[in-house]
N, C-alpha and C. Protein backbone atom coordinates (compact mmCIF):
# COMPACT_ATOMS: atom_id res chain seq x y z
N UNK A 1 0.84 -1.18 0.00
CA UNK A 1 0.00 0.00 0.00
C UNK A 1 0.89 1.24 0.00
N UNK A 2 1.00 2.14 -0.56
CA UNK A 2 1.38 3.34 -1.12
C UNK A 2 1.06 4.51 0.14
N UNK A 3 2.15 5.09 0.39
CA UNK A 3 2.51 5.77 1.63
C UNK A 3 1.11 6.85 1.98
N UNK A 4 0.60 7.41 0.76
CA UNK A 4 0.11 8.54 0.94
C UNK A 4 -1.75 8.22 1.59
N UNK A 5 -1.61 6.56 1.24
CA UNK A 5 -2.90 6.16 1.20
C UNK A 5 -3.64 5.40 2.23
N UNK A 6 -1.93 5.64 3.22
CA UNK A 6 -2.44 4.61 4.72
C UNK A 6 -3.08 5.82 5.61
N UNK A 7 -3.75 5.29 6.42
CA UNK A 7 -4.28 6.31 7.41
C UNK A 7 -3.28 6.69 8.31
N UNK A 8 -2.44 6.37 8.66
CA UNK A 8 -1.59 6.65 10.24
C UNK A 8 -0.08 5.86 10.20
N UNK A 9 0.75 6.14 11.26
CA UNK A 9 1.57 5.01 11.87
C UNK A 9 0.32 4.34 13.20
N UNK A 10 0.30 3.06 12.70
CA UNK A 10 -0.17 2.42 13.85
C UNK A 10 1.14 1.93 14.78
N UNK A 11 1.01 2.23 15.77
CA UNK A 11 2.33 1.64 17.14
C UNK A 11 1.65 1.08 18.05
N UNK A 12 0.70 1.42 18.29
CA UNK A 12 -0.09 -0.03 18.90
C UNK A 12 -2.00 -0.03 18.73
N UNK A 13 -2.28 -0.67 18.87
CA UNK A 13 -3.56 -1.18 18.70
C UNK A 13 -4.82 -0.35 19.25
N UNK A 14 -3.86 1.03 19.81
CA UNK A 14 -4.93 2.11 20.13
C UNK A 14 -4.42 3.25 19.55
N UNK A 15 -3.06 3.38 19.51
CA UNK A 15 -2.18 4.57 19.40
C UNK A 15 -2.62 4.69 17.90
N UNK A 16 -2.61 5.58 17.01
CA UNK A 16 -2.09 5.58 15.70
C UNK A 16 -1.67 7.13 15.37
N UNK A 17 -0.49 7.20 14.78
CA UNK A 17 0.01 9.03 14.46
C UNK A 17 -0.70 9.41 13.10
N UNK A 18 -1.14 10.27 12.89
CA UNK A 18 -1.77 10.31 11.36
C UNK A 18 -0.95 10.83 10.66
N UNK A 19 -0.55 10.78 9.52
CA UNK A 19 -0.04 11.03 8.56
C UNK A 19 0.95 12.53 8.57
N UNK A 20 -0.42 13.12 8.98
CA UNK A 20 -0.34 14.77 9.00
C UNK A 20 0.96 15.50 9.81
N UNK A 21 1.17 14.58 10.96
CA UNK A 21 1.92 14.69 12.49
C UNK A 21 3.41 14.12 11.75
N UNK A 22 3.60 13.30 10.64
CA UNK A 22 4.90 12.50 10.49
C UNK A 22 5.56 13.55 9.17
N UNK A 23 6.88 13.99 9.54
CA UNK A 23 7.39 14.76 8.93
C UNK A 23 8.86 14.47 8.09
N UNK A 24 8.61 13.99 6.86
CA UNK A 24 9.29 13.32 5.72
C UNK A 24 11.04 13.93 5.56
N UNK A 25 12.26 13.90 5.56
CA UNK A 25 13.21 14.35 5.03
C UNK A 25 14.13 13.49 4.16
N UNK A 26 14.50 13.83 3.05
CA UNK A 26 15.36 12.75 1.92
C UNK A 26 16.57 13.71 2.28
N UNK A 27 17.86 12.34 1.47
CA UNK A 27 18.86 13.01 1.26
C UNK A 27 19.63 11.94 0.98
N UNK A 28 20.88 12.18 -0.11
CA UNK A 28 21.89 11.35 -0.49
C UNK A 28 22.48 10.38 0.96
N UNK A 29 21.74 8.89 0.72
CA UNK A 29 22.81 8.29 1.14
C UNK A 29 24.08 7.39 0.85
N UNK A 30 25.07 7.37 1.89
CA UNK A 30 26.53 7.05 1.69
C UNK A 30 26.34 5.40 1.84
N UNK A 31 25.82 4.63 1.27
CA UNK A 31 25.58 3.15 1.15
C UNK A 31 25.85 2.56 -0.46
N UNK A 32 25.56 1.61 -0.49
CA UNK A 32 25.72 1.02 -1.99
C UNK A 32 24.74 1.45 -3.05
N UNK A 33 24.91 1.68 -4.12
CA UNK A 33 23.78 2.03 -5.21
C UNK A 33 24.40 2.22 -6.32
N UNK A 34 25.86 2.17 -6.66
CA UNK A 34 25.97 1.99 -8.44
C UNK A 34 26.19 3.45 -8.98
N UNK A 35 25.70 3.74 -10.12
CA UNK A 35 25.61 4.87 -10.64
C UNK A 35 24.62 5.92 -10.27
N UNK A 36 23.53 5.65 -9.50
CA UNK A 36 22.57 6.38 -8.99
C UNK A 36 22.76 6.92 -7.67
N UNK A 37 23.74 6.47 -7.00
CA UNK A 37 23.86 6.47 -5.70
C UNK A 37 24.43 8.30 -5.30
N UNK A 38 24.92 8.81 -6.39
CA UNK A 38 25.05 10.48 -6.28
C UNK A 38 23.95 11.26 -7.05
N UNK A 39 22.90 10.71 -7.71
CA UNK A 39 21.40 11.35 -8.08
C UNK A 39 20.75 10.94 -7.20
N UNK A 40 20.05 10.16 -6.58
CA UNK A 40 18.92 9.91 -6.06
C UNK A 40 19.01 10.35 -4.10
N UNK A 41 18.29 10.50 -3.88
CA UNK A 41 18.13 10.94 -2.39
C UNK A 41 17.34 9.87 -1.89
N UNK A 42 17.86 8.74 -1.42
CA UNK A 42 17.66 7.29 -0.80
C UNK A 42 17.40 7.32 0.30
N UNK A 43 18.49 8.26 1.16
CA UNK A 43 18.35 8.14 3.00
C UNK A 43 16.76 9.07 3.42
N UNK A 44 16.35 8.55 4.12
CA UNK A 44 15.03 8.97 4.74
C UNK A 44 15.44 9.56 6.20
N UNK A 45 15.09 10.62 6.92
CA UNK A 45 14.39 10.88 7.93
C UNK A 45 13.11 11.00 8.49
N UNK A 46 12.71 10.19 9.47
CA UNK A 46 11.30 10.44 10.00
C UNK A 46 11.24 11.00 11.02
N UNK A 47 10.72 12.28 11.19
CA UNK A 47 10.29 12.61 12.18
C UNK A 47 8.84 12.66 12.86
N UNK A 48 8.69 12.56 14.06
CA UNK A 48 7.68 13.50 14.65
C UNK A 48 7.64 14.54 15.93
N UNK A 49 6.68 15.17 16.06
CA UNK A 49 6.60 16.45 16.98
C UNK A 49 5.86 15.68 18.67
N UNK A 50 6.53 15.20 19.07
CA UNK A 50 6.17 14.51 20.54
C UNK A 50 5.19 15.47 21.22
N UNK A 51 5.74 16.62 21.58
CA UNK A 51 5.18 17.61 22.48
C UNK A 51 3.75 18.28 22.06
N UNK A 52 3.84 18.14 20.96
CA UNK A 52 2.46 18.79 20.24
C UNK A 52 1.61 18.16 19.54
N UNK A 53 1.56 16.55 19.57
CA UNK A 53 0.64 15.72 19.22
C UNK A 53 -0.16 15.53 19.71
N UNK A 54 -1.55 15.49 19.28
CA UNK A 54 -2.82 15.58 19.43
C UNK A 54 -3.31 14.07 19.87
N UNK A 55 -2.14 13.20 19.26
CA UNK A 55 -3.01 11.45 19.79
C UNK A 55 -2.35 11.17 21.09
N UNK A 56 -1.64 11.69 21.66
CA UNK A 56 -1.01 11.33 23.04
C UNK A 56 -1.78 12.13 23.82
N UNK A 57 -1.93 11.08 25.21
CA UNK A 57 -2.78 11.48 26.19
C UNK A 57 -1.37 12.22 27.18
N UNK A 58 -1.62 12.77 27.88
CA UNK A 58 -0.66 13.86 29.19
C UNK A 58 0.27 12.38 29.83
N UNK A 59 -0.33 11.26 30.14
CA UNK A 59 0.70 9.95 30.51
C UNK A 59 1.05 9.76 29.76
N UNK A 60 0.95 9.61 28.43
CA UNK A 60 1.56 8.76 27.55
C UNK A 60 3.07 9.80 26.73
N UNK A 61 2.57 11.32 26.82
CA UNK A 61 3.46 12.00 26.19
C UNK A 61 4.60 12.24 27.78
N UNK A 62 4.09 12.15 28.81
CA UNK A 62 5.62 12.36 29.63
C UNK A 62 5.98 10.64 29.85
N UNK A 63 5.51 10.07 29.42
CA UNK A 63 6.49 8.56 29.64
C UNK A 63 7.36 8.53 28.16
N UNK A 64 6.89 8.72 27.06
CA UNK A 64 8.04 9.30 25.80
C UNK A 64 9.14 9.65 25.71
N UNK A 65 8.86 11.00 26.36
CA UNK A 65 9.66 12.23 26.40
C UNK A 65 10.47 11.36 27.92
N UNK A 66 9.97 11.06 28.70
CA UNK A 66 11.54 10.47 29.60
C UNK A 66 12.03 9.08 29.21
N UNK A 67 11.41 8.07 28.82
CA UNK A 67 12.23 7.11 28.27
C UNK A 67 13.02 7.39 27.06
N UNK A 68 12.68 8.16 26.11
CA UNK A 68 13.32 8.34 24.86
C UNK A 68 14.49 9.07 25.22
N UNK A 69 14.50 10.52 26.28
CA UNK A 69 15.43 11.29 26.71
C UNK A 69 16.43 12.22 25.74
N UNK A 70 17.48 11.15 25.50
CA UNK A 70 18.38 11.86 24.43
C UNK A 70 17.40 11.97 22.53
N UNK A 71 17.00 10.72 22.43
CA UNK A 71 16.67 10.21 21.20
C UNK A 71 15.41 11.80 20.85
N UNK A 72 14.84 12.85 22.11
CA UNK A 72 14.23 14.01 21.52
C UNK A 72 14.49 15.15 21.61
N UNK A 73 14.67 15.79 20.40
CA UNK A 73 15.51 17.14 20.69
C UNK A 73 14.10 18.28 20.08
N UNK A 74 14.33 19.30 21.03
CA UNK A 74 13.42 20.37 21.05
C UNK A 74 11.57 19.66 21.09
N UNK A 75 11.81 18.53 21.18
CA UNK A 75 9.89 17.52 21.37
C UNK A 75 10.33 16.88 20.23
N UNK A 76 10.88 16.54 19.72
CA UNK A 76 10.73 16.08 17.84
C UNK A 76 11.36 14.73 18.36
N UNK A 77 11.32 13.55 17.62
CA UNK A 77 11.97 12.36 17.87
C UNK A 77 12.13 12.38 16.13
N UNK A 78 13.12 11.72 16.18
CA UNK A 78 13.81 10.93 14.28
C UNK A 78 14.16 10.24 14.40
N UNK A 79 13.82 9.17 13.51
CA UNK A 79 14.57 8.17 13.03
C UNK A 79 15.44 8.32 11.24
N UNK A 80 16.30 7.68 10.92
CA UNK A 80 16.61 7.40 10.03
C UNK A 80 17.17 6.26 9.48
N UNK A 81 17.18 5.89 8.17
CA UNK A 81 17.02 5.12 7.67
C UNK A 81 17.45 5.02 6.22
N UNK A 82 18.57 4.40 6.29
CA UNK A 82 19.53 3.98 4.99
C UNK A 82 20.10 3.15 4.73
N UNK A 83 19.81 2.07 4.55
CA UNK A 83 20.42 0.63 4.61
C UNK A 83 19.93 -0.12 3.46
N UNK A 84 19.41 0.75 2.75
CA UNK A 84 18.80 -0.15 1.55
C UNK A 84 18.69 0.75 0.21
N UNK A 85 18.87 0.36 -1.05
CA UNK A 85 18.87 1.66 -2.05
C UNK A 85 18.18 2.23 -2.70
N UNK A 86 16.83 1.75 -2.48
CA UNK A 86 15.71 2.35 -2.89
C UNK A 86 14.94 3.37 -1.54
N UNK A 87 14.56 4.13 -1.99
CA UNK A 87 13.71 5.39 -1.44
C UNK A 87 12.62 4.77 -0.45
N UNK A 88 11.91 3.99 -1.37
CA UNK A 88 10.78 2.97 -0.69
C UNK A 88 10.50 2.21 0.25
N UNK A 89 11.91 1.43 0.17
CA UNK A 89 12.38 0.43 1.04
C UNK A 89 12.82 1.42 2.49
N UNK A 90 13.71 2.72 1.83
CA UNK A 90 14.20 3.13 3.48
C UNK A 90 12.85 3.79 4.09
N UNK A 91 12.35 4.22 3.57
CA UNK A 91 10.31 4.69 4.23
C UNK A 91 10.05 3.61 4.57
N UNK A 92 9.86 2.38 4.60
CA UNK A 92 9.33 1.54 5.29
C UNK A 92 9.79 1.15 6.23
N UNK A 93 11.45 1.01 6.25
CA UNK A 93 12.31 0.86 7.39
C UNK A 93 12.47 1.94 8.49
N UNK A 94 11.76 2.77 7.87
CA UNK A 94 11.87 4.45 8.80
C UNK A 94 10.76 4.21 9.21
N UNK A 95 9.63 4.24 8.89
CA UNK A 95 8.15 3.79 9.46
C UNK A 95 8.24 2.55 10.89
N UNK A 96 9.14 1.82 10.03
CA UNK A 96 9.12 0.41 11.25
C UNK A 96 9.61 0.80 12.26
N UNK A 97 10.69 1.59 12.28
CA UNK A 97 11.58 1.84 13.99
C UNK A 97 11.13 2.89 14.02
N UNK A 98 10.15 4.01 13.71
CA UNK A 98 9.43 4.52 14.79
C UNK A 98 8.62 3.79 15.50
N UNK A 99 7.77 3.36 14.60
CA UNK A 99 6.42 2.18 15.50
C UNK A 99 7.01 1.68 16.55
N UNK A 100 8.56 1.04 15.82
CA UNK A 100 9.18 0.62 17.70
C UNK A 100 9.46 0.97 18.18
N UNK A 101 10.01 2.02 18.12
CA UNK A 101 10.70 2.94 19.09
C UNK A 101 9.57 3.18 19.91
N UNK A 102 8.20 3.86 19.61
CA UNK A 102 7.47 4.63 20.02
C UNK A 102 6.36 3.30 20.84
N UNK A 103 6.35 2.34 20.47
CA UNK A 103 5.66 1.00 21.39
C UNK A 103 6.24 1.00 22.36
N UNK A 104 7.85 0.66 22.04
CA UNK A 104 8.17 0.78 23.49
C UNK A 104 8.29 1.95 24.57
N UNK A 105 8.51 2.82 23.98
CA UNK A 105 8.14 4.25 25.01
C UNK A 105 6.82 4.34 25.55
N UNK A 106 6.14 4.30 24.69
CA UNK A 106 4.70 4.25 25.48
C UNK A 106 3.80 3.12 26.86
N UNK A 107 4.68 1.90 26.26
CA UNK A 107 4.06 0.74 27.03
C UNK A 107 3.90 1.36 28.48
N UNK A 108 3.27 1.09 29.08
CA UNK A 108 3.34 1.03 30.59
C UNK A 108 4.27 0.06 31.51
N UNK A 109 5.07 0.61 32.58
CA UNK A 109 6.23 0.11 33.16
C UNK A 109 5.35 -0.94 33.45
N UNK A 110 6.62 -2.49 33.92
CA UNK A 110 5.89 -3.26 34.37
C UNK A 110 5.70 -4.05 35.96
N UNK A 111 5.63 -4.61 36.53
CA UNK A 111 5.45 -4.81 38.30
C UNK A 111 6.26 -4.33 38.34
N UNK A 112 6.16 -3.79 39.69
CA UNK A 112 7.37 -3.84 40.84
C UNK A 112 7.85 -5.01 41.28
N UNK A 113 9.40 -5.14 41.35
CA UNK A 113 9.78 -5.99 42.03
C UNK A 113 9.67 -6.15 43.23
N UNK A 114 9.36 -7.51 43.28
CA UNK A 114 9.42 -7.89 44.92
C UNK A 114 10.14 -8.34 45.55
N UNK A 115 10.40 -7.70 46.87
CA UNK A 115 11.77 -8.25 47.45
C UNK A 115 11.67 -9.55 47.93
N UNK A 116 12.86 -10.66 48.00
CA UNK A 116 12.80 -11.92 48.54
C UNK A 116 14.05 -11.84 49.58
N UNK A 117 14.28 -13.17 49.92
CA UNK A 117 15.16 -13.19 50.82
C UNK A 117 16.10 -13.67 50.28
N UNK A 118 17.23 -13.98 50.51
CA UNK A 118 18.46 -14.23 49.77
C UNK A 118 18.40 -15.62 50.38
N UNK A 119 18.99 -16.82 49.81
CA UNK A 119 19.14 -18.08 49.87
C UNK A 119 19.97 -18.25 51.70
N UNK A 120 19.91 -19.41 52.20
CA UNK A 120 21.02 -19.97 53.08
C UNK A 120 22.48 -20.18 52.08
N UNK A 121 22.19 -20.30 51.29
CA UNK A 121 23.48 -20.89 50.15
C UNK A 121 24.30 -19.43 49.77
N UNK A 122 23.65 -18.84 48.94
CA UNK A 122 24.25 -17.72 48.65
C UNK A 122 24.89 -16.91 49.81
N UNK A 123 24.28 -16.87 50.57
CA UNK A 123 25.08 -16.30 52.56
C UNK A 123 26.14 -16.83 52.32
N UNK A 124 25.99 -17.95 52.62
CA UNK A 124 27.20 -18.77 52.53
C UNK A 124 28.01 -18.60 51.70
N UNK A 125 28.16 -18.54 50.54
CA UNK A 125 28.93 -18.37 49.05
C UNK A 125 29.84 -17.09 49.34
N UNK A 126 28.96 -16.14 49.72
CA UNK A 126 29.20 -14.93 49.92
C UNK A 126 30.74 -14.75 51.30
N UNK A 127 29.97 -15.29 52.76
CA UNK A 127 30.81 -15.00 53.26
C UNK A 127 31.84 -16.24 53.21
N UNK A 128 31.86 -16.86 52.78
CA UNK A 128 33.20 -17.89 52.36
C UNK A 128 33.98 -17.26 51.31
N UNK A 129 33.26 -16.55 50.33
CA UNK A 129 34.33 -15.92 49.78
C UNK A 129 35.21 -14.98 49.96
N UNK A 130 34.68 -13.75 51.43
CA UNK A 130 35.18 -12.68 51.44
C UNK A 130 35.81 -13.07 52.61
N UNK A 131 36.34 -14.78 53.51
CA UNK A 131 37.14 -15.26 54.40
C UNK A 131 38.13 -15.71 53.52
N UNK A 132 38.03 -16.05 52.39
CA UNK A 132 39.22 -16.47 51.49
C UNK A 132 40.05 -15.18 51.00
N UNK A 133 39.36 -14.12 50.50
CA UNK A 133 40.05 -13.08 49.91
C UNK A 133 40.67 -12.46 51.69
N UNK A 134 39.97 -12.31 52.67
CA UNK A 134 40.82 -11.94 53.84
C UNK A 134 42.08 -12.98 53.95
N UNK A 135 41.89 -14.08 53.43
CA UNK A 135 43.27 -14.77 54.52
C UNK A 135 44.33 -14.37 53.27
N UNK A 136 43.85 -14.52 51.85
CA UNK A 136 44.69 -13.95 50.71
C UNK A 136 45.67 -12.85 51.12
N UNK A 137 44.84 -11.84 51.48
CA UNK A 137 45.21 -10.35 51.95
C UNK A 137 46.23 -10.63 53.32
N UNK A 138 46.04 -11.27 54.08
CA UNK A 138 46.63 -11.42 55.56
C UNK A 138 47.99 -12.25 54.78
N UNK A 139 48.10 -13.09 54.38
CA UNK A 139 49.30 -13.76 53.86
C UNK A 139 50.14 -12.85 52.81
N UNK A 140 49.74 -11.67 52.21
CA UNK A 140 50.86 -11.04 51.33
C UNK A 140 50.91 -9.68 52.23
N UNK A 141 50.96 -9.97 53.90
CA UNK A 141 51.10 -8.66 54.67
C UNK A 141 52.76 -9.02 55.02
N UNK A 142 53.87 -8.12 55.22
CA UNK A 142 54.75 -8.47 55.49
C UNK A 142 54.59 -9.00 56.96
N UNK A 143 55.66 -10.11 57.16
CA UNK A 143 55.81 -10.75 58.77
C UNK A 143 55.88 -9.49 59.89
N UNK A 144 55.03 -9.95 61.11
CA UNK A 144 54.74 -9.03 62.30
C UNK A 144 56.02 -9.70 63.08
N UNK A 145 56.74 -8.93 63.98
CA UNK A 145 57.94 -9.32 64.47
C UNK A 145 57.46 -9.30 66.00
């Protein structure tokens, strides 16, 4: 299906970015391509505008914006995408790692861990090891007179 004719990025099964929100950039990329590879503008950037999207709810846009962290500059997140030598191919690959990127930012954290108790064994492991590294240490002390 032909870029202009999908409704959205879907990233998950409620989320979807529309079209309108995803902001296209080409440009020569430095990968394999032959004689075309200094005419054609292959490498893709995808962006979008985090801070000012209309499909994120107030939780969902500050769990983004702090898991993503570095990956958004001024609200905008990008991906790019050049690994392949057609135009087509890197839009689809630019499409795909936003969707992931942006699934996983959004998901909701998961349990809390719960604390347990540490084994009888591992105690053990533990302080048997740090009586071996003491007698180690006590034997390369010079002789007490």
């Amino acid at each position: 299906m032909p870029d202009d004719a999908r409704p959205g990025l879907r990233v998950t099964t409620t989320l979807v970015v529309p079209e309108a929100e995803l902001s296209w950039r080409f440009s020569r990329s430095s990968g394999p391509g032959g004689q075309g590879v200094n005419t054609t503008d292959s490498r893709v950037e995808l962006s979008w505008d985090v801070e000012r999207s209309a499909v994120l709810t107030e939780t969902q846009r500050a769990r983004v914006l702090d898991r993503l962290g570095r990956r958004v500059v001024d609200g905008v997140v990008t991906v790019a995408a050049s690994e392949h030598r057609e135009q087509r191919r890197n839009r689809e690959a630019a499409r795909t790692r936003l969707a992931a990127l942006l699934a996983d930012a959004v998901a909701p954290p998961g349990p809390p861990r719960r604390a347990t108790r540490r084994t009888r064994g591992s105690v053990e492991r533990r302080i048997g090891a740090k009586k071996r590294r003491t007698e180690v240490k006590r034997l390369r002390r010079p002789p007490q007179d």
